[in-house]
C-alpha atoms as a PDB file:
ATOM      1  CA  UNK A   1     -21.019 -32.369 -18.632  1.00  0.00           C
ATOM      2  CA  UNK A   2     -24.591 -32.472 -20.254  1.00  0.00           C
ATOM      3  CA  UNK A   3     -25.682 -34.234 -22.668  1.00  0.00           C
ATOM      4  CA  UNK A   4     -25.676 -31.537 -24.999  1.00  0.00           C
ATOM      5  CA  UNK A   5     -22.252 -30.541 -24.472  1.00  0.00           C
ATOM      6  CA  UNK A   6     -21.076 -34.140 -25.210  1.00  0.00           C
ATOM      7  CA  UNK A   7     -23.279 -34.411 -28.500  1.00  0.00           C
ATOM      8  CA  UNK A   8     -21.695 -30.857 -29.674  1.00  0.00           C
ATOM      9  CA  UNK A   9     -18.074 -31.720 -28.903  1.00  0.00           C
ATOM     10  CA  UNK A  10     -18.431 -35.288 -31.166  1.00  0.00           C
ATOM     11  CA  UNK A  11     -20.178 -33.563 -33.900  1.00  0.00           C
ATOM     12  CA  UNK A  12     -17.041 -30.906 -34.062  1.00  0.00           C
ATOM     13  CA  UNK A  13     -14.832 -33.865 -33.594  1.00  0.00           C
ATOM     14  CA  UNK A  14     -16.109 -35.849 -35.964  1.00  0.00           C
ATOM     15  CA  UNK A  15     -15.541 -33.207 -38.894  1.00  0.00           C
ATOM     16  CA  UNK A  16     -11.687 -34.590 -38.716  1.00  0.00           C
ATOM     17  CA  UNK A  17      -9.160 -32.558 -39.052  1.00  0.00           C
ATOM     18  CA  UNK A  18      -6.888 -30.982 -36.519  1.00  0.00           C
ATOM     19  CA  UNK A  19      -8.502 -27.473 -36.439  1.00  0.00           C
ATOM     20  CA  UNK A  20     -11.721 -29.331 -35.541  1.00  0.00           C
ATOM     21  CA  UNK A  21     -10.616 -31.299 -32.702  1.00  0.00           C
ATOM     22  CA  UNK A  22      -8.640 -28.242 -31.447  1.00  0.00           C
ATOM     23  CA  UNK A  23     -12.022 -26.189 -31.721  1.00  0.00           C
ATOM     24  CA  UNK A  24     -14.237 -28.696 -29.929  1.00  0.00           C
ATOM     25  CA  UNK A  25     -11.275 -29.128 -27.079  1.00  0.00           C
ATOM     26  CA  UNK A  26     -11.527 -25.277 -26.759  1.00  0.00           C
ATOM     27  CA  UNK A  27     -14.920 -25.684 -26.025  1.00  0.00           C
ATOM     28  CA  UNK A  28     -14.787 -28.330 -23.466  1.00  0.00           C
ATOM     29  CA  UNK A  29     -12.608 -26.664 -21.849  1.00  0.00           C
ATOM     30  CA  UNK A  30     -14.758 -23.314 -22.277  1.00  0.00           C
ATOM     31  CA  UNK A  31     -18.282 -25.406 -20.944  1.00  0.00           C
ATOM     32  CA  UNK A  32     -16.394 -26.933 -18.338  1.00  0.00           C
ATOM     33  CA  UNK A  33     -14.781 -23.608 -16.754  1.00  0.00           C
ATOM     34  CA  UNK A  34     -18.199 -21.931 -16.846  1.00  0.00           C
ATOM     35  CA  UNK A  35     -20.033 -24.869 -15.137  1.00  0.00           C
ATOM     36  CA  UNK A  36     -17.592 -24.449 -12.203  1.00  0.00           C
ATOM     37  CA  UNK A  37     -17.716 -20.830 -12.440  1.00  0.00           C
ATOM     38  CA  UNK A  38     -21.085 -20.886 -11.655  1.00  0.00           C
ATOM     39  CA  UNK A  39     -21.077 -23.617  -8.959  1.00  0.00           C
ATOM     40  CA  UNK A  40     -17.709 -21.830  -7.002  1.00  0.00           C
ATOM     41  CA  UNK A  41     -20.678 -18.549  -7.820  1.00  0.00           C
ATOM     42  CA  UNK A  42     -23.201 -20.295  -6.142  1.00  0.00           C
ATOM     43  CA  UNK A  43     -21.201 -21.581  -3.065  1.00  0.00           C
ATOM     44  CA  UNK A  44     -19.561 -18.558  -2.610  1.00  0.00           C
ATOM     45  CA  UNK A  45     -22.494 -15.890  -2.509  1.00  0.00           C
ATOM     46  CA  UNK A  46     -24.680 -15.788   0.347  1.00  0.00           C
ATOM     47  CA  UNK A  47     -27.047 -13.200  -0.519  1.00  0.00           C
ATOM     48  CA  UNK A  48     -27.504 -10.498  -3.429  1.00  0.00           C
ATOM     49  CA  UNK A  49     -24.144  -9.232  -4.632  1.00  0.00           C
ATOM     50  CA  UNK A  50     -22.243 -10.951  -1.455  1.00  0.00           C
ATOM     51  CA  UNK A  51     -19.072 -12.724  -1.975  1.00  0.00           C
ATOM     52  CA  UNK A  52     -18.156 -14.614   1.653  1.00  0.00           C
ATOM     53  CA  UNK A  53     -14.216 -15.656   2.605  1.00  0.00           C
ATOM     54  CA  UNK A  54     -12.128 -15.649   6.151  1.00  0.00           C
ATOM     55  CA  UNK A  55      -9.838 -13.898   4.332  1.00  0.00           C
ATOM     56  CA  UNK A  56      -9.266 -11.513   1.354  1.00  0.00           C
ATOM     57  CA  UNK A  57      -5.838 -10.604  -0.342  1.00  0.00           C
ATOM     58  CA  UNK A  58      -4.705  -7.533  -2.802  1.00  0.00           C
ATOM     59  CA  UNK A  59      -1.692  -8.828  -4.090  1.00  0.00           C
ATOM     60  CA  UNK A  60       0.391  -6.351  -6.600  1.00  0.00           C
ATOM     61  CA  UNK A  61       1.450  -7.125 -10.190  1.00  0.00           C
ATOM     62  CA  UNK A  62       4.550  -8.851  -8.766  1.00  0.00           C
ATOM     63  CA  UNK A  63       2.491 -11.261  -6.713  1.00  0.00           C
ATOM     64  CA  UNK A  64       3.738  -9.332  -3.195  1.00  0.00           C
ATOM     65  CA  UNK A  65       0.533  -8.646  -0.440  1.00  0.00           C
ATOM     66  CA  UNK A  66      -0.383  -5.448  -0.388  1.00  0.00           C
ATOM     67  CA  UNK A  67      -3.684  -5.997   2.063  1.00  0.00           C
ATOM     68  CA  UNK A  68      -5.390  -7.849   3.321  1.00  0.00           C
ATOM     69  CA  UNK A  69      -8.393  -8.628   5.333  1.00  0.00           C
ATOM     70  CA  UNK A  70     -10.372 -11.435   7.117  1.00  0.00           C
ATOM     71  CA  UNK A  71     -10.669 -12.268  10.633  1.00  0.00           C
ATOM     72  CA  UNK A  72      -7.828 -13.684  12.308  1.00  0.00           C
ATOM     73  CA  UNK A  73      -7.484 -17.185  14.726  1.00  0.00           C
ATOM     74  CA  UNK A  74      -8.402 -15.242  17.451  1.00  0.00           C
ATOM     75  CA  UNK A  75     -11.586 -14.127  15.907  1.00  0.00           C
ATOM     76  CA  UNK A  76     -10.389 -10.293  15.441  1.00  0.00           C
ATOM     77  CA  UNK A  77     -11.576  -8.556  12.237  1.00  0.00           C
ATOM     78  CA  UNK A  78      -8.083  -7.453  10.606  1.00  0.00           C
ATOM     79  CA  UNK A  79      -7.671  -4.522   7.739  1.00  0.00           C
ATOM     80  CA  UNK A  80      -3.508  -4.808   7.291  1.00  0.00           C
ATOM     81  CA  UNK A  81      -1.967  -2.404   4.291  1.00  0.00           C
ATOM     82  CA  UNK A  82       1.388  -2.922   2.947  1.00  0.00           C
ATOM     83  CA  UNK A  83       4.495  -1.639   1.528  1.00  0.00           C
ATOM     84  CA  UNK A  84       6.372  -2.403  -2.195  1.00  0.00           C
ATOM     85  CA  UNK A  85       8.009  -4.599   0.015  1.00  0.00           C
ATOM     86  CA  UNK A  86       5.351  -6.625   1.280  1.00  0.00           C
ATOM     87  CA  UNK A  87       5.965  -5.581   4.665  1.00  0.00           C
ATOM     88  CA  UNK A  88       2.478  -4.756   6.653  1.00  0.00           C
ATOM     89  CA  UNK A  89       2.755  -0.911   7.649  1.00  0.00           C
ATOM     90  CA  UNK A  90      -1.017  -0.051   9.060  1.00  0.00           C
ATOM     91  CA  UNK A  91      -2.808  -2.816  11.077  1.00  0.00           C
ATOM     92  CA  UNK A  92      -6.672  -2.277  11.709  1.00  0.00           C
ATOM     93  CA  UNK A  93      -8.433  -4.290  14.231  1.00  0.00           C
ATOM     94  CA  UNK A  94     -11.114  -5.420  16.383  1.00  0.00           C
ATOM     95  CA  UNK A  95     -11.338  -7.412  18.847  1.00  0.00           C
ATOM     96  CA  UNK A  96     -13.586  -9.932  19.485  1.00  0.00           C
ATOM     97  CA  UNK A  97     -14.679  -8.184  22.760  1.00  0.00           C
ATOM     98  CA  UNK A  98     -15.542  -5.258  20.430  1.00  0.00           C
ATOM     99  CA  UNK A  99     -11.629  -3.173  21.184  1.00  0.00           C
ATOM    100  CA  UNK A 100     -10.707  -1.406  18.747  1.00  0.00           C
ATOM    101  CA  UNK A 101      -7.277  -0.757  17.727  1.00  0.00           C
ATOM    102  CA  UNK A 102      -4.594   0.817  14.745  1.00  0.00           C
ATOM    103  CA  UNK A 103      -0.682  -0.277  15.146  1.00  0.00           C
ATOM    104  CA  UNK A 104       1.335   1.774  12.651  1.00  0.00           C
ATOM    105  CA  UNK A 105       4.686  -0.580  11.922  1.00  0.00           C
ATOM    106  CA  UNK A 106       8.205   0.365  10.388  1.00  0.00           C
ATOM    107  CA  UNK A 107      10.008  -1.690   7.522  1.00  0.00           C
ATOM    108  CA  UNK A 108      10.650  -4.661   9.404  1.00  0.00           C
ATOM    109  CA  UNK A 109       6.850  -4.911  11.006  1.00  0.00           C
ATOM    110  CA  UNK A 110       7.644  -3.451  14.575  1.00  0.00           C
ATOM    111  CA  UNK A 111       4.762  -1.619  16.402  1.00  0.00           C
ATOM    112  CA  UNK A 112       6.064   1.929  16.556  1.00  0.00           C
ATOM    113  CA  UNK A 113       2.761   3.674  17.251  1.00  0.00           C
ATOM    114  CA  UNK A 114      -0.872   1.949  18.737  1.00  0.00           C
ATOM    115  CA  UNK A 115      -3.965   3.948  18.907  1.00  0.00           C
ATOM    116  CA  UNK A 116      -6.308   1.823  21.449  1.00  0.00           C
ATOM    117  CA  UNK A 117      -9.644   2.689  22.691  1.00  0.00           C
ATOM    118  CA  UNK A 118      -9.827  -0.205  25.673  1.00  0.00           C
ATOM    119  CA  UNK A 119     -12.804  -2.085  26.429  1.00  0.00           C
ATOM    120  CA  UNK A 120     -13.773   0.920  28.974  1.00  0.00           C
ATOM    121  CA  UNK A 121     -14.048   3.020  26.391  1.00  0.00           C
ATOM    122  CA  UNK A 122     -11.111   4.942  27.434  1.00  0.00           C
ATOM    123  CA  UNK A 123      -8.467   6.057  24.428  1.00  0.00           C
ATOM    124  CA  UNK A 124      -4.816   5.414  24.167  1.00  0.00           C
ATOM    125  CA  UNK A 125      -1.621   6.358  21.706  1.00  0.00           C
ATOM    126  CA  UNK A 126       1.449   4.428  22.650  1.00  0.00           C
ATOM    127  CA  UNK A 127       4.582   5.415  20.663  1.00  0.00           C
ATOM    128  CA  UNK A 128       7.467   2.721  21.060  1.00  0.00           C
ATOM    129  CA  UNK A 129      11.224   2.943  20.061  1.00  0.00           C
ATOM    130  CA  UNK A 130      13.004   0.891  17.719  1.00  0.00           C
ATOM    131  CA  UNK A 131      13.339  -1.799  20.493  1.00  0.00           C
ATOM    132  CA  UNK A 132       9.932  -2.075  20.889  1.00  0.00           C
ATOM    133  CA  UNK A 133       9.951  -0.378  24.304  1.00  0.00           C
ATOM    134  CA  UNK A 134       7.209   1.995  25.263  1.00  0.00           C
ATOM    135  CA  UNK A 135       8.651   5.531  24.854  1.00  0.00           C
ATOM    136  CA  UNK A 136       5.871   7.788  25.270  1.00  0.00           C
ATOM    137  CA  UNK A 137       2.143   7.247  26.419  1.00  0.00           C
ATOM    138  CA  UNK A 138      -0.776   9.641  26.542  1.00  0.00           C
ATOM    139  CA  UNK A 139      -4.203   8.577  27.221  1.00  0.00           C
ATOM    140  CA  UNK A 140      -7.784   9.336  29.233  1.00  0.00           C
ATOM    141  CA  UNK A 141      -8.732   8.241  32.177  1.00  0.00           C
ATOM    142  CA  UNK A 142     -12.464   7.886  33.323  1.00  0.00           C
ATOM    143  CA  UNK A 143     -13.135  10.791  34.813  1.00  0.00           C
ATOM    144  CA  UNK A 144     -11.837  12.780  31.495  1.00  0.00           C
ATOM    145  CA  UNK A 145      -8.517  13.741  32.263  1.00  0.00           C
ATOM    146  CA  UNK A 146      -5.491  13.293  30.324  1.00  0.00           C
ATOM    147  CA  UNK A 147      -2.101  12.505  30.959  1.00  0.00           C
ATOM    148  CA  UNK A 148       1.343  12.037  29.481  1.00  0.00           C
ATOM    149  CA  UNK A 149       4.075   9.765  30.503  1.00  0.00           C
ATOM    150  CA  UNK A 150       7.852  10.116  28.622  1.00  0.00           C
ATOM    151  CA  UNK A 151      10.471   7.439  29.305  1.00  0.00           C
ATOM    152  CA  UNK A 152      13.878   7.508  28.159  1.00  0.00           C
ATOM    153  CA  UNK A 153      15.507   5.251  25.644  1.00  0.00           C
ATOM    154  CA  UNK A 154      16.739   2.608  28.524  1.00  0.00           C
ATOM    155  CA  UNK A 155      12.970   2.366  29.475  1.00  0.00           C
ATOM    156  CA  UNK A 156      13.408   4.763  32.076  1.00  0.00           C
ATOM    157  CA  UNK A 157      10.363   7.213  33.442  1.00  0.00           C
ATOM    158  CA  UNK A 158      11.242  10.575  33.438  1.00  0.00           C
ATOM    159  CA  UNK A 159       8.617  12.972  32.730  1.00  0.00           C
ATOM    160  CA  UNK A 160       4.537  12.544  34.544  1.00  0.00           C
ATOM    161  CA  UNK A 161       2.066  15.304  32.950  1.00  0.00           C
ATOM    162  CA  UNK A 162      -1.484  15.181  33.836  1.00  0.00           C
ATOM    163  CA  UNK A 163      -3.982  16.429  36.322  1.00  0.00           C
ATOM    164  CA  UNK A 164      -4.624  12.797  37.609  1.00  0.00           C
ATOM    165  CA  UNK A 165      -2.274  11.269  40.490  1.00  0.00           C
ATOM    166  CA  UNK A 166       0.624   9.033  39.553  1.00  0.00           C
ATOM    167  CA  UNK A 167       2.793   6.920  41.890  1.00  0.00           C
ATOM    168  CA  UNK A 168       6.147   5.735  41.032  1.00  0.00           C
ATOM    169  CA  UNK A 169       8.040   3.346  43.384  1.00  0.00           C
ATOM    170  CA  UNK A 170      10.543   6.266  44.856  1.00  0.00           C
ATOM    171  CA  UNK A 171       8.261   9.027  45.180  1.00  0.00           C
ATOM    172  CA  UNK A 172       5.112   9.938  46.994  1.00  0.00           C
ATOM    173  CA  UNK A 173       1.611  10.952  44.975  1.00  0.00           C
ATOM    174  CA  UNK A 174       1.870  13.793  42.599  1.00  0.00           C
ATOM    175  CA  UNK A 175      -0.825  16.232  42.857  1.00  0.00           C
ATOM    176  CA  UNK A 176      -3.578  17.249  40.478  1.00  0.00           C
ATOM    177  CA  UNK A 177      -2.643  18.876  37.655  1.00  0.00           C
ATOM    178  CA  UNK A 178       1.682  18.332  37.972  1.00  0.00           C
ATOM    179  CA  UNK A 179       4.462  17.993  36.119  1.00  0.00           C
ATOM    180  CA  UNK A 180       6.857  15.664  37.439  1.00  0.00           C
ATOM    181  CA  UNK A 181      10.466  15.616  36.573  1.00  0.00           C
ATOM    182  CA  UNK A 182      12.048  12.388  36.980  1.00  0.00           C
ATOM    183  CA  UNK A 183      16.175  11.562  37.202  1.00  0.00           C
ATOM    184  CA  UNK A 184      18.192   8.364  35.501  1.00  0.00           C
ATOM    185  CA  UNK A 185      16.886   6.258  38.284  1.00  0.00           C
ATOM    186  CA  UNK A 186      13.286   7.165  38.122  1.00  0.00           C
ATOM    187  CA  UNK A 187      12.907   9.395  41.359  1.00  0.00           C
ATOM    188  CA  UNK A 188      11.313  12.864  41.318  1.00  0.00           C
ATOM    189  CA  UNK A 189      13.917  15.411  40.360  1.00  0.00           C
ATOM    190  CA  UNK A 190      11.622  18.478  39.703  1.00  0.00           C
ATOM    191  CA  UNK A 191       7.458  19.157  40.415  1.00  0.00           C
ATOM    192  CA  UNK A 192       5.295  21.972  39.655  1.00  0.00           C
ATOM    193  CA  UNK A 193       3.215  22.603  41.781  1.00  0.00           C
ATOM    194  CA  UNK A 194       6.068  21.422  44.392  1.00  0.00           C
END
C-alpha cells in the first residue's frame, strides 16, 4: 500500500466513529483490490487487448461447464461445448501434429460420431454404436475415391461400397467400383459386379 493510501485511511479513521472506520475499511479494501487488479492485468496480458491462460471455462449461472478451451496435456488445442448437464457434447481438436478432428458425444460422453482429416490429408466420418463399436465408416483414399464400410451391431462387416479394392480375411479382392454383400460371419454373400 502507498504511502498515500495509508495517510488517507488514518485521517478517515481518525474522525472516530463507526461509520468512519467502516468507510476507510471500504476503501482499503477498494485500493487494495485495484492494486492487484492491475498487477493480475499486467501479468496476464501479453500484448494489446490479449488475455493469455492454458485453459478457459464458460461456466452457467449454476456453476456447471458449459465450454471450454485450452490446450490439453498432450499439447492438442481443445474447443469442448456442453449440455445443461455439464456433459461435453461437441469436442474440437487439433493435434499437435496439426490433425484435425470433431467427436460429437451422447449424454454420458461416448464418441458416437468423429469427423477426422488424418495427417495425409485424407478425410474420415466414423459413426459408432452405443458400445462404442465402429458401426459405419466412410472416408477418401489418396487417389480420390471414396468408400463405405457398414458393420453390424456385433461388430460384424457386412456391407464394402467403393471403387477402391478391399480384402477381408474370407474373401478374395473386390473389384473397382463393387458392392460387396457380406453374411453373419463376414464372408462375401453377394457382389456387383460379380
Amino acid at each position: 500500500m502507498t504511502e498515500d493510501a495509508r495517510d488517507i485511511f488514518r485521517s478517515m479513521a481518525s474522525g472516530g466513529g463507526a461509520v468512519s472506520l467502516r468507510v476507510g475499511a471500504l476503501l482499503l479494501a477498494l485500493i487494495i483490490g485495484l492494486t492487484a487488479g492491475v498487477a493480475i492485468t499486467k501479468h496476464s496480458l501479453s500484448g494489446k487487448g490479449v488475455l493469455e491462460a492454458e485453459r478457459f471455462l464458460a461456466v452457467d449461472a449454476s456453476g456447471k461447464m458449459r465450454a471450454s478451451f485450452g490446450v490439453s496435456t498432450d499439447e492438442s488445442s481443445v474447443l469442448e461445448l456442453a449440455d445443461r448437464n455439464g456433459w461435453p457434447r461437441l469436442r474440437l481438436r487439433v493435434q499437435e501434429n496439426g490433425t484435425p478432428s470433431a467427436s460429437l458425444m451422447d449424454d454420458r460422453d461416448r464418441v458416437r460420431m468423429e469427423m477426422i482429416v488424418t495427417s495425409s490429408g485424407l478425410p474420415e466420418v466414423a459413426l459408432r454404436g452405443e458400445d462404442g463399436e465402429l458401426r459405419a465408416w466412410l472416408a477418401v483414399d489418396g487417389a480420390g475415391a471414396g468408400a463405405l464400410l457398414v458393420r453390424d451391431e456385433k461388430g460384424v462387416l457386412r456391407v464394402m461400397i467403393g471403387p477402391t479394392s478391399f480384402q477381408t480375411t474370407n474373401m478374395k479382392e473386390a473389384r473397382e467400383g463393387s458392392l460387396v454383400l457380406l453374411d453373419e460371419k463376414g464372408e462375401a454373400s453377394w457382389a456387383a459386379p460379380p
